[in-house]
N, C-alpha and C. Protein backbone atom coordinates (compact mmCIF):
# COMPACT_ATOMS: atom_id res chain seq x y z
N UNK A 1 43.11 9.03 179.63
CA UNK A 1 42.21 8.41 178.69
C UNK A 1 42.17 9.26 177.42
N UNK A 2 42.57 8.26 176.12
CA UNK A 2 42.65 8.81 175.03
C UNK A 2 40.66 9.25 174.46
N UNK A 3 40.47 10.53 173.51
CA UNK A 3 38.88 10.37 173.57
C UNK A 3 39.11 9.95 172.29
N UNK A 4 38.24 8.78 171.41
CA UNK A 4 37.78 8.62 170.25
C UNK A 4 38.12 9.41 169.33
N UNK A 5 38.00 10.66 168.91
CA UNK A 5 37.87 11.31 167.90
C UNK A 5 39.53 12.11 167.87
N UNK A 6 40.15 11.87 168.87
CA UNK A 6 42.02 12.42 168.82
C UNK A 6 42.20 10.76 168.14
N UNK A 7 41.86 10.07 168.20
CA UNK A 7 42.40 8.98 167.55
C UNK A 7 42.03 8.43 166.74
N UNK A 8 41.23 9.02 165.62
CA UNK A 8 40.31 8.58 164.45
C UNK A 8 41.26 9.84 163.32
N UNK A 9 41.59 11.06 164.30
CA UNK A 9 42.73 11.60 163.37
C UNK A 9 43.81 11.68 163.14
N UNK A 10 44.28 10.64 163.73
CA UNK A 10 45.90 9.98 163.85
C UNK A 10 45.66 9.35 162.40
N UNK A 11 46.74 8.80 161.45
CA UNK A 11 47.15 7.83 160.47
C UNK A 11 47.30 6.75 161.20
N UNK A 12 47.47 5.58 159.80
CA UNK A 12 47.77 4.39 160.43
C UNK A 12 49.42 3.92 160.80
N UNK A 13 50.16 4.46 160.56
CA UNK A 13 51.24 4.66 161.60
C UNK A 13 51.41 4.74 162.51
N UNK A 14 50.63 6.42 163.04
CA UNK A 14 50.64 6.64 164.02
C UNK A 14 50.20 6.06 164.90
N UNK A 15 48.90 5.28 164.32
CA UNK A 15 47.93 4.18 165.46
C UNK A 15 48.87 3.22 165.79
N UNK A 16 50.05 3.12 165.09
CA UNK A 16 50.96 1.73 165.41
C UNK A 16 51.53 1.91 166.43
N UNK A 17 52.31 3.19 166.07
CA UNK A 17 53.09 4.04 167.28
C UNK A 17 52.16 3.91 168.42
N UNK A 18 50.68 4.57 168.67
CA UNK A 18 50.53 4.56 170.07
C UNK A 18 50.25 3.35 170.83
N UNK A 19 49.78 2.43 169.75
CA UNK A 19 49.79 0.89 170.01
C UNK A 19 50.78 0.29 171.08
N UNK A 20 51.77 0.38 170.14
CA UNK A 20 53.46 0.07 170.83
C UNK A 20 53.39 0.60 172.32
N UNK A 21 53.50 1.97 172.67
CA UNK A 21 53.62 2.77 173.57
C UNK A 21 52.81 2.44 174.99
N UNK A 22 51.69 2.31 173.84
CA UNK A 22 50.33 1.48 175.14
C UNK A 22 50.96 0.57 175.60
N UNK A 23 51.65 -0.68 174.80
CA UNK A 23 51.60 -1.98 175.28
C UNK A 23 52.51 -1.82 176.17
N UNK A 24 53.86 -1.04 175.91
CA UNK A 24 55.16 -0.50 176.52
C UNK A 24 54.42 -0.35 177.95
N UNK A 25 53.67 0.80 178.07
CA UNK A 25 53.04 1.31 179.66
C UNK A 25 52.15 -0.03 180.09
N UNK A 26 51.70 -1.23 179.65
CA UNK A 26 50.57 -2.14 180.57
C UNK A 26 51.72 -2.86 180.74
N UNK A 27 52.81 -2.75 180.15
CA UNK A 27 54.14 -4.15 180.60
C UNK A 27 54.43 -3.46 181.78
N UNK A 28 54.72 -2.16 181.96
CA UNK A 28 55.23 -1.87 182.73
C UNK A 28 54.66 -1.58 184.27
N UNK A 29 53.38 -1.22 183.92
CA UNK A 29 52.18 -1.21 185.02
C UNK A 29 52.38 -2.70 185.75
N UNK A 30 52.25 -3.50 184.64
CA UNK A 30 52.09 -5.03 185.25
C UNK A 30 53.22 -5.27 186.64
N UNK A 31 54.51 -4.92 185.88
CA UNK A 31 55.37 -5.09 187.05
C UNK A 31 55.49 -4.21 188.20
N UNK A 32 54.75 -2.57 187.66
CA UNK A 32 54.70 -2.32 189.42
C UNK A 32 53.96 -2.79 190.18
N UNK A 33 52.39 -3.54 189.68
CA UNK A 33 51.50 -4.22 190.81
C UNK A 33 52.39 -5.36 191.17
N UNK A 34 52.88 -5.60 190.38
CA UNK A 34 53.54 -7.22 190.85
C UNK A 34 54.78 -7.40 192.19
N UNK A 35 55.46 -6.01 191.80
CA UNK A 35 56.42 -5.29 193.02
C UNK A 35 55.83 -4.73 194.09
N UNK A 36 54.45 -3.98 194.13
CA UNK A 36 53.92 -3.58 194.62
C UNK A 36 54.17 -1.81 194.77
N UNK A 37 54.74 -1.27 193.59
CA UNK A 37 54.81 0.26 193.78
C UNK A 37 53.32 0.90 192.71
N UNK A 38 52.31 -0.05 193.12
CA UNK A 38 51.33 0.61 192.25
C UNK A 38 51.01 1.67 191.80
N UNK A 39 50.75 2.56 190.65
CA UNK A 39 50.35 3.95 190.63
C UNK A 39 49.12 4.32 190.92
N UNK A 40 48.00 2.81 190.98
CA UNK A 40 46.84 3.29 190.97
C UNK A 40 46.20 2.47 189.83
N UNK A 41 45.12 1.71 190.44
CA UNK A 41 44.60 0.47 189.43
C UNK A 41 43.97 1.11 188.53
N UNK A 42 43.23 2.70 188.67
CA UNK A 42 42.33 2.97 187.89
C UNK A 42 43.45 3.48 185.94
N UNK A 43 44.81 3.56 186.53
CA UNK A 43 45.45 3.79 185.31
C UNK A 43 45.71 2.21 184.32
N UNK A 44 45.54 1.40 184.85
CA UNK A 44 45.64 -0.05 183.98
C UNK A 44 44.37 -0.29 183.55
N UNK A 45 43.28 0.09 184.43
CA UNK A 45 42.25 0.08 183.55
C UNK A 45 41.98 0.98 182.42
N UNK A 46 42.59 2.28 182.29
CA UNK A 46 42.56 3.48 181.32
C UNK A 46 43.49 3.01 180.20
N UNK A 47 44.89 2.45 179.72
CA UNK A 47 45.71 1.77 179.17
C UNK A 47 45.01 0.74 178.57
N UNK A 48 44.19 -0.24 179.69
CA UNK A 48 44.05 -1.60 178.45
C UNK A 48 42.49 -0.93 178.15
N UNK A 49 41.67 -0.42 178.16
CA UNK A 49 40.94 0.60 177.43
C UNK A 49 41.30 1.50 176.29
N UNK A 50 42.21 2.24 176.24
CA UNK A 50 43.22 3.05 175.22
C UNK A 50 43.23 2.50 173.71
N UNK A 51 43.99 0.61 174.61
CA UNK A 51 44.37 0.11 174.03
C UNK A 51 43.65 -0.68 172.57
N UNK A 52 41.93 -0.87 173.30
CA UNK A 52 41.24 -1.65 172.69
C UNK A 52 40.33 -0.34 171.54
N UNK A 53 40.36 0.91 171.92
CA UNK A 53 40.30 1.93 171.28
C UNK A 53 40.78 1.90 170.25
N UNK A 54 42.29 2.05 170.52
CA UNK A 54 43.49 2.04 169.34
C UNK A 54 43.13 0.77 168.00
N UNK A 55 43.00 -0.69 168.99
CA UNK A 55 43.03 -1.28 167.68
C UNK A 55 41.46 -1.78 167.20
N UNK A 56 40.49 -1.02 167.74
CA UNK A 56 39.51 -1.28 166.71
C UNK A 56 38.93 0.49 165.81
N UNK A 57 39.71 1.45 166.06
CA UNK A 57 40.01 2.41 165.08
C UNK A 57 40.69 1.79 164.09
N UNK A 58 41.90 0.56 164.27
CA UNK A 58 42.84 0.99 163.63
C UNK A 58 42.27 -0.48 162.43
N UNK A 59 41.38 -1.24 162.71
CA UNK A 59 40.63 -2.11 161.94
C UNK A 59 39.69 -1.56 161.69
N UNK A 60 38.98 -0.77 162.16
CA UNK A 60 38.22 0.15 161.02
C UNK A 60 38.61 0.99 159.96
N UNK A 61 39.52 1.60 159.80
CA UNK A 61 40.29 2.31 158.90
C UNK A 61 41.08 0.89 157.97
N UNK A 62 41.43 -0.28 158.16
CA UNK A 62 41.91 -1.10 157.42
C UNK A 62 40.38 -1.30 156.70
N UNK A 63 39.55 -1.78 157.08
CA UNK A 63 38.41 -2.24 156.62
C UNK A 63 38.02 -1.26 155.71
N UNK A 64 37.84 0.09 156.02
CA UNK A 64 37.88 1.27 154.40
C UNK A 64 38.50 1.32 153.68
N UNK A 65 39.56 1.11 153.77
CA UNK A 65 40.65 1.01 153.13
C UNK A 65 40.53 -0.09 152.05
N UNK A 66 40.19 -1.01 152.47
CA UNK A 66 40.12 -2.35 151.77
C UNK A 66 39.22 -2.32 150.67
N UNK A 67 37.63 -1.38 151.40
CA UNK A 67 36.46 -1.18 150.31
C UNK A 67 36.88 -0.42 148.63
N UNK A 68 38.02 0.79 149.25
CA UNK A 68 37.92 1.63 148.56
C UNK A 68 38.94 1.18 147.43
């Protein structure tokens, strides 16, 4: 689990990058439950959490952006 404030000092690039990466790891989570080599449900819940982190940092920083 990413904390808030490591990801408020990332750029908006970088928020893209971990964006990507996230989505990369819940595709891939998806298919081990689906195969059944699970790692452990509590990590898909930490990922699509991450995830919703990532993009409402990353619309808050558009939204300043916009003011300024």
């Amino acid at each position: 689990m990413t904390k808030p404030t490591d990801i408020r000092a990332k750029s908006a690039d970088q928020l893209g990058e971990m964006l990507l990466d996230l989505r990369r790891e819940q595709f891939n989570l998806r298919f081990q439950r689906a195969t059944g080599q699970t790692e452990g449900a509590s990590r898909v819940r930490d990922v699509r959490r991450d995830i919703a982190r990532v993009k409402t940092i990353l619309a808050e920083k558009t939204i300043s952006a916009a003011k300024s």
